[in-house]
C-alpha atoms as a PDB file:
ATOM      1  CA  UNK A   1     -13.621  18.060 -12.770  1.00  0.00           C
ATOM      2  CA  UNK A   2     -15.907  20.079 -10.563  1.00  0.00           C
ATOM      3  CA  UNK A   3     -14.901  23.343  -9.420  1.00  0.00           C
ATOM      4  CA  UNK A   4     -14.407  24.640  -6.253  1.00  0.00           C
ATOM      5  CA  UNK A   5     -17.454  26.987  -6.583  1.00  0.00           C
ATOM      6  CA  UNK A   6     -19.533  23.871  -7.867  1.00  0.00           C
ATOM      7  CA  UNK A   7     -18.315  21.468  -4.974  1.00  0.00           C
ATOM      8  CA  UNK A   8     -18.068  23.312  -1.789  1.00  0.00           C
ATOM      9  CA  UNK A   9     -19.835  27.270  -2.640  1.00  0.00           C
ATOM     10  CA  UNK A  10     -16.770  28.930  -3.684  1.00  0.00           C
ATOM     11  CA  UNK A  11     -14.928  28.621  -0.349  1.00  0.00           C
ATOM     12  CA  UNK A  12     -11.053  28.562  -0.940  1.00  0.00           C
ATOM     13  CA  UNK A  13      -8.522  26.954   1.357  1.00  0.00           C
ATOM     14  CA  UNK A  14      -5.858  29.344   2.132  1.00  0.00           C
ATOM     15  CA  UNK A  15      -2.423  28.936   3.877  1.00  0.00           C
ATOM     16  CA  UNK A  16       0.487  30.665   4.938  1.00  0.00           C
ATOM     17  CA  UNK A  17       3.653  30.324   5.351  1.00  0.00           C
ATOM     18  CA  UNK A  18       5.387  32.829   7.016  1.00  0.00           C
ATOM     19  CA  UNK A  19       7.987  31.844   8.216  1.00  0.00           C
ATOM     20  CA  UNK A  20       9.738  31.667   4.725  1.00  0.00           C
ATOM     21  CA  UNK A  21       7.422  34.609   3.517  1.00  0.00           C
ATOM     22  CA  UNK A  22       5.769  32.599   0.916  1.00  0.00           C
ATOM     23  CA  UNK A  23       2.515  33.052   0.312  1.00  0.00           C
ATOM     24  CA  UNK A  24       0.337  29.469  -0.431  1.00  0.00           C
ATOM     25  CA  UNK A  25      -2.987  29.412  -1.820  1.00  0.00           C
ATOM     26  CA  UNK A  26      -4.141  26.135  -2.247  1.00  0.00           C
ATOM     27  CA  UNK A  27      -7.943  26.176  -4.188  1.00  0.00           C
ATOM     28  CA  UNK A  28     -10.363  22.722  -4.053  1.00  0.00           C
ATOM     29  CA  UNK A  29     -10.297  22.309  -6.561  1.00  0.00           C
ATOM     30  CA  UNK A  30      -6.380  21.955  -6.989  1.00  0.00           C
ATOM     31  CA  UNK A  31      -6.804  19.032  -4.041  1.00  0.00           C
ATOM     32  CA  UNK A  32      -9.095  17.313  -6.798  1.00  0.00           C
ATOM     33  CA  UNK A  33     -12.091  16.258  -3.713  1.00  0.00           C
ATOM     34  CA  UNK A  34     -13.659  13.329  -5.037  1.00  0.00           C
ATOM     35  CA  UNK A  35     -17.492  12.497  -3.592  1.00  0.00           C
ATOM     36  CA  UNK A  36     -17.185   8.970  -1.651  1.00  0.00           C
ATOM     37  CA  UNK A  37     -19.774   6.432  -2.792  1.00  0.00           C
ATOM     38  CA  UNK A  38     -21.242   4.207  -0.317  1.00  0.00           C
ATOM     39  CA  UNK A  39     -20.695   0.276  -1.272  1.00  0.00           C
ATOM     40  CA  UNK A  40     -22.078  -1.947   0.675  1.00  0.00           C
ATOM     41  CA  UNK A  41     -20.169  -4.828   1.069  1.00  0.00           C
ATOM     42  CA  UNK A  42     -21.237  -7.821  -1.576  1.00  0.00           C
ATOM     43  CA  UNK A  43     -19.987 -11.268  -0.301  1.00  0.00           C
ATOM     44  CA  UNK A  44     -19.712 -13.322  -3.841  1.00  0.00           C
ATOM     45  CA  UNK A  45     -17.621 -16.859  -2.566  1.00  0.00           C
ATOM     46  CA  UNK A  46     -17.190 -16.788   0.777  1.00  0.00           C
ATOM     47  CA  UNK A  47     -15.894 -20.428   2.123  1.00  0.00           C
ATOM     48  CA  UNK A  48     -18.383 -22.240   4.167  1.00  0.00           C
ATOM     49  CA  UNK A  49     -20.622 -19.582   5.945  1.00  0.00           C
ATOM     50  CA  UNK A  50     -21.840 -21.533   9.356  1.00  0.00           C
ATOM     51  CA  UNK A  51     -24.857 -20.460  11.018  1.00  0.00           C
ATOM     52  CA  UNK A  52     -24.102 -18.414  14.230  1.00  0.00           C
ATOM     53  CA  UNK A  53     -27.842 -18.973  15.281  1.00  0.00           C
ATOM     54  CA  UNK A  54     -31.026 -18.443  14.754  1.00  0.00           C
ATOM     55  CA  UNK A  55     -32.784 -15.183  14.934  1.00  0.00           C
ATOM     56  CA  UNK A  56     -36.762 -15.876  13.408  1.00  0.00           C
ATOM     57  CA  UNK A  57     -37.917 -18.224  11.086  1.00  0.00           C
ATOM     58  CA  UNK A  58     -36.603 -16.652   8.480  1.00  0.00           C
ATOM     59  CA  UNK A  59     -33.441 -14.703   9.498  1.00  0.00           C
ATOM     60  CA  UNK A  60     -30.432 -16.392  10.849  1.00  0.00           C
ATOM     61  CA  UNK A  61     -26.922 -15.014  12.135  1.00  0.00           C
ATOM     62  CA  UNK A  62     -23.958 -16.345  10.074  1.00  0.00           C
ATOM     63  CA  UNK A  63     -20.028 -16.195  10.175  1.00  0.00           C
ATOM     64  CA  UNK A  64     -18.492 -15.508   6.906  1.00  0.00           C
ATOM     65  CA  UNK A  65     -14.725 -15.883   6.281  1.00  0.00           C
ATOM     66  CA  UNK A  66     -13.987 -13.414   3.250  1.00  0.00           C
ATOM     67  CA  UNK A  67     -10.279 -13.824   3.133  1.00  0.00           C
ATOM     68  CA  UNK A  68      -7.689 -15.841   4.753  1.00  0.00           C
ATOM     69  CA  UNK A  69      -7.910 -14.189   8.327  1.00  0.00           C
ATOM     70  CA  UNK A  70     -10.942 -11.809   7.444  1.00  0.00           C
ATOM     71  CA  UNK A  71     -14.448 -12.911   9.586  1.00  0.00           C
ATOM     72  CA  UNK A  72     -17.755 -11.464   9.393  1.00  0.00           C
ATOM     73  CA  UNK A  73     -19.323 -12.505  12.620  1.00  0.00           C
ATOM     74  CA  UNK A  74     -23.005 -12.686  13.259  1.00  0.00           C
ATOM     75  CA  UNK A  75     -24.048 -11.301  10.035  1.00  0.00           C
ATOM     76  CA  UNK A  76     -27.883 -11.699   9.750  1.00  0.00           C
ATOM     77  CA  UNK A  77     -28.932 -13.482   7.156  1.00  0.00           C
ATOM     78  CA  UNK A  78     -32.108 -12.851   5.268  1.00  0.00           C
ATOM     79  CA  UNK A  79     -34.217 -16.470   3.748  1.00  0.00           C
ATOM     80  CA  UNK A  80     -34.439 -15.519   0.408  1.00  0.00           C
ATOM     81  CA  UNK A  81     -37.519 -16.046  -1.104  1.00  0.00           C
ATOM     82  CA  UNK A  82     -39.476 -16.478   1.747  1.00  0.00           C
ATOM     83  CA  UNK A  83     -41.427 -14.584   4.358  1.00  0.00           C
ATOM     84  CA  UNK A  84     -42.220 -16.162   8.170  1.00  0.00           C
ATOM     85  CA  UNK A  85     -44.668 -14.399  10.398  1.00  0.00           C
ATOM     86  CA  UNK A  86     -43.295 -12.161  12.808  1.00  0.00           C
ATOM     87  CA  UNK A  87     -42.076 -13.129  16.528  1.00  0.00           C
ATOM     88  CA  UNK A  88     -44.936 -11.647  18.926  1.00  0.00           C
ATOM     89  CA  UNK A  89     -46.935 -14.048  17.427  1.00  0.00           C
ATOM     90  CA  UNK A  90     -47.524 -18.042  17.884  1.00  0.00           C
ATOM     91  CA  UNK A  91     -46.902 -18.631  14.370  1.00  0.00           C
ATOM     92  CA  UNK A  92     -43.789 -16.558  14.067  1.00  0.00           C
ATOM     93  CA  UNK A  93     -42.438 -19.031  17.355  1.00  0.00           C
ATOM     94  CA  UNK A  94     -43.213 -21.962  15.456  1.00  0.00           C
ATOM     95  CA  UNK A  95     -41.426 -20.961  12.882  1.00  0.00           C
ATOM     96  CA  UNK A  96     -38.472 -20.281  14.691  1.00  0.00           C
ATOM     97  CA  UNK A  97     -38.739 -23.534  16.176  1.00  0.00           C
ATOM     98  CA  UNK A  98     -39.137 -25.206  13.312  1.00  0.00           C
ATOM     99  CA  UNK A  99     -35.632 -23.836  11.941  1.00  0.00           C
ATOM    100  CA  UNK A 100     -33.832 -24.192  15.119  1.00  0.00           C
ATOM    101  CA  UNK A 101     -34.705 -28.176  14.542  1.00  0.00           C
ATOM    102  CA  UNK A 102     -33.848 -28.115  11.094  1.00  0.00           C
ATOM    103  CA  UNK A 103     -30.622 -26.491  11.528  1.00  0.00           C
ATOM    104  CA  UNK A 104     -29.683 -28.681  14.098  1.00  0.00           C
ATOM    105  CA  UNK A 105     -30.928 -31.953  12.567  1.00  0.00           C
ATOM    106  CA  UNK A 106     -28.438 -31.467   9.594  1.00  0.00           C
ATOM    107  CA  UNK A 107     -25.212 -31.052   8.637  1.00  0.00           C
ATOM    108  CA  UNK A 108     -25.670 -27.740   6.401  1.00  0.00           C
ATOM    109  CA  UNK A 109     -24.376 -24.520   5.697  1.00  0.00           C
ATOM    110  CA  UNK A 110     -25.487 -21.343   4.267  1.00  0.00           C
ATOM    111  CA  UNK A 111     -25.515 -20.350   0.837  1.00  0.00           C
ATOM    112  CA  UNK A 112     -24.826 -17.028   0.101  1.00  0.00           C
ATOM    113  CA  UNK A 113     -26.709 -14.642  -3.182  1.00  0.00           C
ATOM    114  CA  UNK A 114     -24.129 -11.873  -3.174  1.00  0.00           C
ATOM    115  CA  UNK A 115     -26.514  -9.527  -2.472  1.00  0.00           C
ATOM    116  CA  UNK A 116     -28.343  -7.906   0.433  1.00  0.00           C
ATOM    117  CA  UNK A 117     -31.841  -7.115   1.248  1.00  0.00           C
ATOM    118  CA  UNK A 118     -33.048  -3.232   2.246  1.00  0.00           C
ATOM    119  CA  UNK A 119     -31.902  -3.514   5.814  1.00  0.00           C
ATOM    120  CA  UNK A 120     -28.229  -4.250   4.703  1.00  0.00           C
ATOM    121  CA  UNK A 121     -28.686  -8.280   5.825  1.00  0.00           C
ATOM    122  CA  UNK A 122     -26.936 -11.035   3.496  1.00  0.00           C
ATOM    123  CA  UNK A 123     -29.354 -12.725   1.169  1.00  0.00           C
ATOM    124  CA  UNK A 124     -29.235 -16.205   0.961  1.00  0.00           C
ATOM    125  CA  UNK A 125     -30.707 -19.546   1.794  1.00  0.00           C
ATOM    126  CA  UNK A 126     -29.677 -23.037   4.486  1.00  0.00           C
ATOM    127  CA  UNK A 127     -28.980 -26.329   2.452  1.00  0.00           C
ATOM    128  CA  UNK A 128     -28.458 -29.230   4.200  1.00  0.00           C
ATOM    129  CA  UNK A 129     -26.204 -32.438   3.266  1.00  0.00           C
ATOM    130  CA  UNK A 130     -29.057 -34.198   1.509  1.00  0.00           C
ATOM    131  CA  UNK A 131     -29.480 -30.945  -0.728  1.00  0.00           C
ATOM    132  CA  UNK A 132     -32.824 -29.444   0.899  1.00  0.00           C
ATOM    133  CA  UNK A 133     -33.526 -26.000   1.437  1.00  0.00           C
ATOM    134  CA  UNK A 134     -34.778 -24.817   4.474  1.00  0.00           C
ATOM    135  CA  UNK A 135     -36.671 -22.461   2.640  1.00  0.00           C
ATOM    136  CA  UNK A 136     -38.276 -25.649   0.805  1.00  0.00           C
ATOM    137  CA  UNK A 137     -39.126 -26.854   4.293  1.00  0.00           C
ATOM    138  CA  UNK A 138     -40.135 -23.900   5.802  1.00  0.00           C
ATOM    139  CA  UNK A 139     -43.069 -23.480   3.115  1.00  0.00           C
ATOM    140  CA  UNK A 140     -44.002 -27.267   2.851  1.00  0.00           C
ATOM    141  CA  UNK A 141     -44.257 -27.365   6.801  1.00  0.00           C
ATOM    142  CA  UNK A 142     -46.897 -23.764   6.508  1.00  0.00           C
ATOM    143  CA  UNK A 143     -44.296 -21.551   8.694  1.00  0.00           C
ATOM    144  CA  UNK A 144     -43.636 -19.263   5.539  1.00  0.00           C
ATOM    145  CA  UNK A 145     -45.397 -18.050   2.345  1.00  0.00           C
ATOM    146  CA  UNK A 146     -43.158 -16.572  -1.029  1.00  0.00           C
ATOM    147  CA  UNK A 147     -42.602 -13.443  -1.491  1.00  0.00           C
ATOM    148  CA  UNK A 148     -40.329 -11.106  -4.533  1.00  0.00           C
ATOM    149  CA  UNK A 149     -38.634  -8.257  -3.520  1.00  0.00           C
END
């Protein structure tokens, strides 16, 4: 257990009560402060993710149910894999395009990694009902190349 030196310079939290003449010193370390991790939040089987819509050609806005009555709305969605060129250029449109048809030409849903990229977005991929990727697509049809990160 860290002491209240360690944690917060040696500063002590004082009270008193007067009004029953009792004095109260309360230390930090007595109120046992423990450091708050952040955890970002790791979606393992969430039911059915649909796509929201489409953001570039490879990011796309999903809603996630977590639990019962629990929705993640419009939670971008990173491609995994993949990497389209960026939107101030023609290619980057095309691409967009491109998944805007695909989406929309299929009955699919998202497919979720459990984990997220750098920027905090979902990782995952698009499969449609026949079982193809729109990452698959995306590459065969030149609108993205493969990247690792």
């Amino acid at each position: 257990m860290k002491s209240s030196r360690d944690f917060f310079g040696g500063m002590v939290v004082g009270a008193m009560l007067t009004t029953l003449g009792i004095a109260v010193v309360t230390t930090l370390e007595q109120l046992d402060p423990q450091p708050m991790e952040f955890q970002p939040l790791a979606i393992r089987s969430a039911s059915q993710p649909a796509i929201a819509r489409v953001i570039d050609g490879d990011t796309v806005c999903v809603n996630v149910q977590l639990i019962d009555d629990v929705w993640l709305y419009n939670s971008p969605m990173r491609l995994q894999g993949i990497d389209c060129p960026e939107m101030n250029t023609p290619e980057g449109v095309a691409a967009k395009v491109f998944a805007e048809k695909w989406i929309g030409g299929y009955r699919c849903q998202a497919e979720l990694s459990g984990k997220r990229d750098k920027y905090g977005r979902l990782l995952g991929d698009i499969v449609g009902s026949d079982q193809v990727r729109l990452t698959d697509s995306l590459l065969a049809n030149g609108h993205a190349k493969r990247v690792s990160y």
